[in-house]
N, C-alpha and C. Protein backbone atom coordinates (compact mmCIF):
# COMPACT_ATOMS: atom_id res chain seq x y z
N UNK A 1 0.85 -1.18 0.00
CA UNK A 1 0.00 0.00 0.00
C UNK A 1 0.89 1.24 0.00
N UNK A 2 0.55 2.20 -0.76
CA UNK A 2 1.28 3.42 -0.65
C UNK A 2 1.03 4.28 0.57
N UNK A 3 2.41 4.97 0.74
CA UNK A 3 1.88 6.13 2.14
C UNK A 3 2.48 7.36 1.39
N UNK A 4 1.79 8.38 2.21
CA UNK A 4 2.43 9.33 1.69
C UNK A 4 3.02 10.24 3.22
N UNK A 5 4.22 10.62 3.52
CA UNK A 5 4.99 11.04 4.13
C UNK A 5 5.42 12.35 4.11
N UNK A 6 5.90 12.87 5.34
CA UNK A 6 6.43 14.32 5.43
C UNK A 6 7.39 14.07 6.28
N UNK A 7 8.61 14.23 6.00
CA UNK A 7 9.67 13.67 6.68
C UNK A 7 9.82 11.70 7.26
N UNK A 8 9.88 11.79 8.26
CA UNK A 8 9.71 10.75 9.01
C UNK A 8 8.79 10.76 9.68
N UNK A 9 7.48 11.47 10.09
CA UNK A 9 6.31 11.86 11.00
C UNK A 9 5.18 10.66 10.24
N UNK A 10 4.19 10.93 10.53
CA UNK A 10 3.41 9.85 9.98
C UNK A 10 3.16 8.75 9.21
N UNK A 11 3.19 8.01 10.16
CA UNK A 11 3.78 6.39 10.11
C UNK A 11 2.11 5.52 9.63
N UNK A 12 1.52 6.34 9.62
CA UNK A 12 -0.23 5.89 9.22
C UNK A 12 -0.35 5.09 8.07
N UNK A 13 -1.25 4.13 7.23
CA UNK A 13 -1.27 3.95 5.82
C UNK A 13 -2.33 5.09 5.85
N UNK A 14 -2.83 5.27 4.19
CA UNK A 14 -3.52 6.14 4.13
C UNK A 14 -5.33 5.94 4.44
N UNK A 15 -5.38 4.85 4.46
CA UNK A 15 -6.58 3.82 4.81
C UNK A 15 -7.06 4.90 6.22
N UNK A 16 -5.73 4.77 7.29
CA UNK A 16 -6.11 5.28 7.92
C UNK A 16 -5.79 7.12 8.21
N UNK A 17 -6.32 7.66 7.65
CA UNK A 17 -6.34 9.01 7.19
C UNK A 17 -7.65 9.74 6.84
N UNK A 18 -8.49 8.54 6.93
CA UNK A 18 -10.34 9.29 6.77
C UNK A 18 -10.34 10.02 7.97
N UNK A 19 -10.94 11.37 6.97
CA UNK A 19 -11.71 12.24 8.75
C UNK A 19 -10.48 13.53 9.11
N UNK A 20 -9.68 12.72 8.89
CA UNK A 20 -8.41 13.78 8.98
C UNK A 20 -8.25 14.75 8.09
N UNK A 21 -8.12 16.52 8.86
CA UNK A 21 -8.11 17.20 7.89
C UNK A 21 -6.44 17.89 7.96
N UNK A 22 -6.09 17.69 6.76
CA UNK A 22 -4.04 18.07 6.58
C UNK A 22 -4.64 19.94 6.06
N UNK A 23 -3.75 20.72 6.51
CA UNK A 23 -3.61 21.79 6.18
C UNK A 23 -2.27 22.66 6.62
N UNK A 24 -2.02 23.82 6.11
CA UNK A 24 -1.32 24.71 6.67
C UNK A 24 -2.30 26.07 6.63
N UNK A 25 -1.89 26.29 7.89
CA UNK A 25 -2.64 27.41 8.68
C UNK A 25 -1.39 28.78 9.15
N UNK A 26 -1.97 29.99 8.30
CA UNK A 26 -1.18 31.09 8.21
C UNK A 26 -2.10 31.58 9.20
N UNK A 27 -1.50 32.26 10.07
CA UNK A 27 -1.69 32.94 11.30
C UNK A 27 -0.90 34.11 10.62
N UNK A 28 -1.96 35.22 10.16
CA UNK A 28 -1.21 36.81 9.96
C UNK A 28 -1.45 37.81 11.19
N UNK A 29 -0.76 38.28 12.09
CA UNK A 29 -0.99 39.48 13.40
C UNK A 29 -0.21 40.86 12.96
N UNK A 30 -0.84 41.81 13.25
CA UNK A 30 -0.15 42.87 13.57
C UNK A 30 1.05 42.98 14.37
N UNK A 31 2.22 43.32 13.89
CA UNK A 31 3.19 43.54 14.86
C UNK A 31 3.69 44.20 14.58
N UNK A 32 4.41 44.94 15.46
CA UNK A 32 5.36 46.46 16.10
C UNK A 32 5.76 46.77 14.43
N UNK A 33 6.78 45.87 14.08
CA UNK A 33 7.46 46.49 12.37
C UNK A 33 6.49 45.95 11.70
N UNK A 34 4.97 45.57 11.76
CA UNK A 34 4.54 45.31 10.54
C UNK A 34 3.48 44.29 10.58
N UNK A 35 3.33 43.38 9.60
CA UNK A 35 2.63 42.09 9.72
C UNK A 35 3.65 41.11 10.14
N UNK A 36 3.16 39.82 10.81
CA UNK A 36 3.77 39.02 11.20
C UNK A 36 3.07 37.82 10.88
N UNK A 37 3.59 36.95 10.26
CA UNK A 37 3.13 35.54 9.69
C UNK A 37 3.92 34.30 10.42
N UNK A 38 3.02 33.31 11.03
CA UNK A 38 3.34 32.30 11.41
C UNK A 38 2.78 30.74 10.88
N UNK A 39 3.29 30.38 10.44
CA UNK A 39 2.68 28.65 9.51
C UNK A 39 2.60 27.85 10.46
N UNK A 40 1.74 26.80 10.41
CA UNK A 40 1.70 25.96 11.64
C UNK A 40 0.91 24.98 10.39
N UNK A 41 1.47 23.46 10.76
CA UNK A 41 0.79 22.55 9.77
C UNK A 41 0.04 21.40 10.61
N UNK A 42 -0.91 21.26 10.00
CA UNK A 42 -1.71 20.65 10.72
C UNK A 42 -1.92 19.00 11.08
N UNK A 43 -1.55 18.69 10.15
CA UNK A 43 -1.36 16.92 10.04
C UNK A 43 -0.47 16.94 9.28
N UNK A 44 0.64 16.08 9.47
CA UNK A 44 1.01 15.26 10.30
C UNK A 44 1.63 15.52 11.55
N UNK A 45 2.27 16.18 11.44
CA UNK A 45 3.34 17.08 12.02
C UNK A 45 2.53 17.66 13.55
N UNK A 46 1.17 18.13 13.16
CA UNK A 46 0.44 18.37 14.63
C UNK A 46 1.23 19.27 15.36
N UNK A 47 1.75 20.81 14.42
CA UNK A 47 2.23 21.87 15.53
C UNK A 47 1.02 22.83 15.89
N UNK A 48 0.02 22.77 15.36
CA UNK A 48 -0.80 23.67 15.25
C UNK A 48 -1.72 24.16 16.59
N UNK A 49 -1.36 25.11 17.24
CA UNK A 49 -1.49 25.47 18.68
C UNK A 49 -3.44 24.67 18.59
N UNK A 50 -3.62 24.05 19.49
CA UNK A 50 -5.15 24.21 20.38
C UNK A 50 -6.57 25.07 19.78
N UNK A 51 -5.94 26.23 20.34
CA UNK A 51 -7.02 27.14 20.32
C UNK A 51 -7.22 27.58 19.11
N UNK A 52 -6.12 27.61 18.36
CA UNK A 52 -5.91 28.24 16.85
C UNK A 52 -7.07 27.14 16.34
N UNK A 53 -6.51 25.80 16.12
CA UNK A 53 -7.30 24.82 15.66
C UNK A 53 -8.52 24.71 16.51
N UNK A 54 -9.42 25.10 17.41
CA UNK A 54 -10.75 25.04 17.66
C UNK A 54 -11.10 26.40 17.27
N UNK A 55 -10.37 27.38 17.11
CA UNK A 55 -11.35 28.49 16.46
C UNK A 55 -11.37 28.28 14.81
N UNK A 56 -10.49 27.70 14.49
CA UNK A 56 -10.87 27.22 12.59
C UNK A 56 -11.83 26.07 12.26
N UNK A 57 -11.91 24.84 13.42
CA UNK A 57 -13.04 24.09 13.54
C UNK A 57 -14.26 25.27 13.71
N UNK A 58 -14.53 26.33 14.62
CA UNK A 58 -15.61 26.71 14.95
C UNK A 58 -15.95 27.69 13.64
N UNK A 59 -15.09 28.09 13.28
CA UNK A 59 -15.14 29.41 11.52
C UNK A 59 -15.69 28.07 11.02
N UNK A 60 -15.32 27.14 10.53
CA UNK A 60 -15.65 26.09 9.66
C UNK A 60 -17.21 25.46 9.98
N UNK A 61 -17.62 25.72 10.71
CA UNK A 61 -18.43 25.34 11.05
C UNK A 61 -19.71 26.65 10.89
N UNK A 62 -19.36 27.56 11.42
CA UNK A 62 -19.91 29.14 10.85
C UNK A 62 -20.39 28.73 9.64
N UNK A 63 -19.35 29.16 8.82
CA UNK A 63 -19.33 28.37 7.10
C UNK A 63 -20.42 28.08 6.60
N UNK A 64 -20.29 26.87 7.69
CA UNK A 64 -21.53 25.67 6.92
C UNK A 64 -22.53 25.44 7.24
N UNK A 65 -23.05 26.58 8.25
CA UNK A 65 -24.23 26.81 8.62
C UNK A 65 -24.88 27.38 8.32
N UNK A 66 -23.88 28.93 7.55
CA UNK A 66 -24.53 30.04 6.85
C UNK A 66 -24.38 30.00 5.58
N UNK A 67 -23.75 29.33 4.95
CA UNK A 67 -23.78 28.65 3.85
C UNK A 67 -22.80 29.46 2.78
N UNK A 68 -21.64 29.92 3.67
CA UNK A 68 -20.69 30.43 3.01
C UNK A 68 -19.58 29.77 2.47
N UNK A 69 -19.65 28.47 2.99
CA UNK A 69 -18.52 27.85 2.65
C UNK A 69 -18.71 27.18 0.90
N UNK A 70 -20.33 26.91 0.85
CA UNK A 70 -21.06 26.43 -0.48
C UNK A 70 -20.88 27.80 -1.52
N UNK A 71 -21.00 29.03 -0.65
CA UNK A 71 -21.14 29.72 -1.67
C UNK A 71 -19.24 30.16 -1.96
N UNK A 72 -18.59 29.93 -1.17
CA UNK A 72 -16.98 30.02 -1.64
C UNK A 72 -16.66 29.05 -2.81
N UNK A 73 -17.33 28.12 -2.19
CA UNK A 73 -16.51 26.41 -3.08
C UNK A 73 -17.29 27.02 -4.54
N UNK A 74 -18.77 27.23 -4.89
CA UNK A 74 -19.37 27.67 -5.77
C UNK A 74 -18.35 28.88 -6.63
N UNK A 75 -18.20 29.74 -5.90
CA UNK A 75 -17.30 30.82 -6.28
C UNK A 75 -15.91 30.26 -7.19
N UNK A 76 -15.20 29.42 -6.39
CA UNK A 76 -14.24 29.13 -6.78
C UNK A 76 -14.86 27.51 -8.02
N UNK A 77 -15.20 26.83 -7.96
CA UNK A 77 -15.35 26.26 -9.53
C UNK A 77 -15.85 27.10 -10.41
N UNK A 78 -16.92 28.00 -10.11
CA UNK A 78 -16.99 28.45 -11.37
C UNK A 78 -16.29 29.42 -11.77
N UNK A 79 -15.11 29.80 -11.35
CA UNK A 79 -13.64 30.65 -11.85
C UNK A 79 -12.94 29.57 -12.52
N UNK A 80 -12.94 28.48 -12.11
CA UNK A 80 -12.10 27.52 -12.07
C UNK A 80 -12.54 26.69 -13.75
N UNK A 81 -13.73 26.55 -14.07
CA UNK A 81 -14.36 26.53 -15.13
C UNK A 81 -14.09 27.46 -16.22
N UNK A 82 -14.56 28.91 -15.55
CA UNK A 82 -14.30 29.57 -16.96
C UNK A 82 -13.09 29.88 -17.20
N UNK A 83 -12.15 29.70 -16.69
CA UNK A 83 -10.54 29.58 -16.88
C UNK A 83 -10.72 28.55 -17.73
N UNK A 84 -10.97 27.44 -17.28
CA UNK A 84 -10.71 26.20 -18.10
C UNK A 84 -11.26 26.45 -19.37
N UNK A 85 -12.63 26.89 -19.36
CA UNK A 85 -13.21 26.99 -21.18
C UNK A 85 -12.47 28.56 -21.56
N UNK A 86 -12.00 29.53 -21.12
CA UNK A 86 -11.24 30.37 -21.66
C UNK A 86 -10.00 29.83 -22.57
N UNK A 87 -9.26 29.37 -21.59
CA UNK A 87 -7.85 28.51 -22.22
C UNK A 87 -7.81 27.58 -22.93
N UNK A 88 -9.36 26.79 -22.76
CA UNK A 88 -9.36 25.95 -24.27
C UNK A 88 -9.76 26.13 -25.38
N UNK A 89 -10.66 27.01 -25.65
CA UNK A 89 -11.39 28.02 -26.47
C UNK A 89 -10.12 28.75 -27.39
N UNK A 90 -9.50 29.60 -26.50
CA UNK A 90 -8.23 30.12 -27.20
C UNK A 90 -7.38 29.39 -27.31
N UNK A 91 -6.64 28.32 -27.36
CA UNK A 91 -5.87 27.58 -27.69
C UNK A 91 -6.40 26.71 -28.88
N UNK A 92 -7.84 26.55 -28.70
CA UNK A 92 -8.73 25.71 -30.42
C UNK A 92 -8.31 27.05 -31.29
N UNK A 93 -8.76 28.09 -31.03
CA UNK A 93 -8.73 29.16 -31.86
C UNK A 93 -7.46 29.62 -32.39
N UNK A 94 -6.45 29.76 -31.73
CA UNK A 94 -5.70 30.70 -31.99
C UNK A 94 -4.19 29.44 -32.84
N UNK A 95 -4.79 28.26 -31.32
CA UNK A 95 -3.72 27.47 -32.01
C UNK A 95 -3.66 26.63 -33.29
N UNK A 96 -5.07 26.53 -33.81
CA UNK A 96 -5.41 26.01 -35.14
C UNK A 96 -5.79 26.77 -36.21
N UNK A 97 -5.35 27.85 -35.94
CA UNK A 97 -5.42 28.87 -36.95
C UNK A 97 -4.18 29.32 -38.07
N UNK A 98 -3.49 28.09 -38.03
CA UNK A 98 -2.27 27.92 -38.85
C UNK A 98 -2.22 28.19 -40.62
N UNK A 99 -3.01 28.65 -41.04
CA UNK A 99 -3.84 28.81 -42.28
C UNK A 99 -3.48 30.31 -42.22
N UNK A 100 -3.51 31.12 -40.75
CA UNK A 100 -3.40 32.35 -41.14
C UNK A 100 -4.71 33.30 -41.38
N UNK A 101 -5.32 32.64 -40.65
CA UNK A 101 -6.50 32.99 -40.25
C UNK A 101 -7.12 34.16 -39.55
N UNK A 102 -6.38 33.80 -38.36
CA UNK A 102 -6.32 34.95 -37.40
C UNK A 102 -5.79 36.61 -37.58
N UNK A 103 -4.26 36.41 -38.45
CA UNK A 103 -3.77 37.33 -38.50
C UNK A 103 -4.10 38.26 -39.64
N UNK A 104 -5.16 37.34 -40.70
CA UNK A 104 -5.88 38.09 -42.06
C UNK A 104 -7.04 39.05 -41.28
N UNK A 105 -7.85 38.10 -40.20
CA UNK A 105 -8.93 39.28 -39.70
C UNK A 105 -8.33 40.00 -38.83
N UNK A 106 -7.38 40.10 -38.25
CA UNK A 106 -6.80 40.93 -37.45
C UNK A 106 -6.37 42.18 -38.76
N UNK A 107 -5.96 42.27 -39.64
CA UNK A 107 -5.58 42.91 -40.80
C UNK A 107 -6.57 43.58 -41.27
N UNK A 108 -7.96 42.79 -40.96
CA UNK A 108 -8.98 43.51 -41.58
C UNK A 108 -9.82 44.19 -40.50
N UNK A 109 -9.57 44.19 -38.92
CA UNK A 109 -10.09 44.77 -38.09
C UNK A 109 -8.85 46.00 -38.05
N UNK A 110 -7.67 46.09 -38.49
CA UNK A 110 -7.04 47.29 -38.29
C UNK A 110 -7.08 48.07 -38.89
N UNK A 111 -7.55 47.00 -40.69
CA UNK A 111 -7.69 48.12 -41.78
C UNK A 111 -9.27 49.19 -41.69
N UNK A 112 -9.92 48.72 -40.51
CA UNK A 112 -11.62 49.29 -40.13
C UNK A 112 -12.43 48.00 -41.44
N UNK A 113 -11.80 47.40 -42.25
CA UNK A 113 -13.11 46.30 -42.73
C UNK A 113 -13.80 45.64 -42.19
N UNK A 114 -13.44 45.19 -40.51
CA UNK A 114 -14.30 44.42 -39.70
C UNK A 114 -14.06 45.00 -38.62
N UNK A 115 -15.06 44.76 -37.53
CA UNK A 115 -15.25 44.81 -36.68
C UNK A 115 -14.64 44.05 -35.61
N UNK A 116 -14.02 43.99 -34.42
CA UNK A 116 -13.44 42.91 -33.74
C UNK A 116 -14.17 41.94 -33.03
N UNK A 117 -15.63 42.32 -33.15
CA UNK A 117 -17.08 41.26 -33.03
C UNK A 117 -17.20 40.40 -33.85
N UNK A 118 -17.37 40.89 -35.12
CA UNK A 118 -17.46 40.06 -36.20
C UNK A 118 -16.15 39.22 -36.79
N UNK A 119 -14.93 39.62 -36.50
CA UNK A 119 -14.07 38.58 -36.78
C UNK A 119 -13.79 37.74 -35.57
N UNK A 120 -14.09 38.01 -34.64
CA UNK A 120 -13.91 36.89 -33.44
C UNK A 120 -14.89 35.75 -33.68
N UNK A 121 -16.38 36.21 -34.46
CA UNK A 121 -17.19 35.45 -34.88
C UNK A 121 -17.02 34.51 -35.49
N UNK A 122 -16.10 34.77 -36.57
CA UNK A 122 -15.39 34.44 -37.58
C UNK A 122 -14.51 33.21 -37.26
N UNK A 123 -14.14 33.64 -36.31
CA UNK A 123 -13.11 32.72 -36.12
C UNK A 123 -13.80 31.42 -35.00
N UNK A 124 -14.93 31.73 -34.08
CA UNK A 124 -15.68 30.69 -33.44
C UNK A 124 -16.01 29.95 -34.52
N UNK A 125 -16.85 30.45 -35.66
CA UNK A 125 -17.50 29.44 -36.65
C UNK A 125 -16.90 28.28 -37.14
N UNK A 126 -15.32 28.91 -37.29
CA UNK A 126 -14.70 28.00 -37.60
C UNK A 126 -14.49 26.52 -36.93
N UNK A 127 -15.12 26.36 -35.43
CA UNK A 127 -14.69 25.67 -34.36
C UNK A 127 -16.14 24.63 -34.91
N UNK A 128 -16.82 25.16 -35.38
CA UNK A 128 -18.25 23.94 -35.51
C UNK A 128 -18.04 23.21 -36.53
């Protein structure tokens, strides 16, 4: 069975690892010169002060009562999505446009013959 390891610290298989939540936890405070950042990791290693970790259990729990944590996770796939159809979209487009495609309506949106609506159009159609 595979494990997965952080140094020499957890000696667990991963079998047993349900339930367990691994994180690193940035603790940012105000201090005298400035901000002050402290990392504390949470599993395996288990430096992560007490109280720190029952007030992120209790935020976490906030969360998911008020239903912010659904509307974060929500937040973040659908960024996470339209990144993904952005970058594939332009990469069908731009990268299969080896014909010279692109750079003819670009020629004709500088010369004012098109519009940069209508040749972007132009260039979706091509994708069907």
């Amino acid at each position: 069975m595979s494990r997965h390891r952080a140094e020499d610290e957890a000696d667990e298989p991963v079998s047993d690892l349900a339930g367990k939540r691994y994180g690193e936890v940035l603790l940012v405070t105000r201090g005298e010169a400035g901000p002050q950042a402290s990392v504390y990791n949470s599993f395996p290693l288990n430096d992560c002060p007490a109280e720190l970790w029952s007030a992120l259990g209790r935020h976490r729990a906030h969360l998911e009562t008020t239903g912010g944590l659904v509307g974060r996770r929500t937040t973040r796939a659908r960024e996470e999505l339209r990144t993904i159809v952005t970058r594939t979209l332009e990469h069908r487009v731009l990268g299969g446009t080896t014909s010279g495609a692109f750079d003819r309506l670009l020629d004709d949106v500088l010369a004012r013959r098109l519009d940069p609506y209508s040749a972007a159009d132009r260039l979706l159609d091509d994708l069907e």
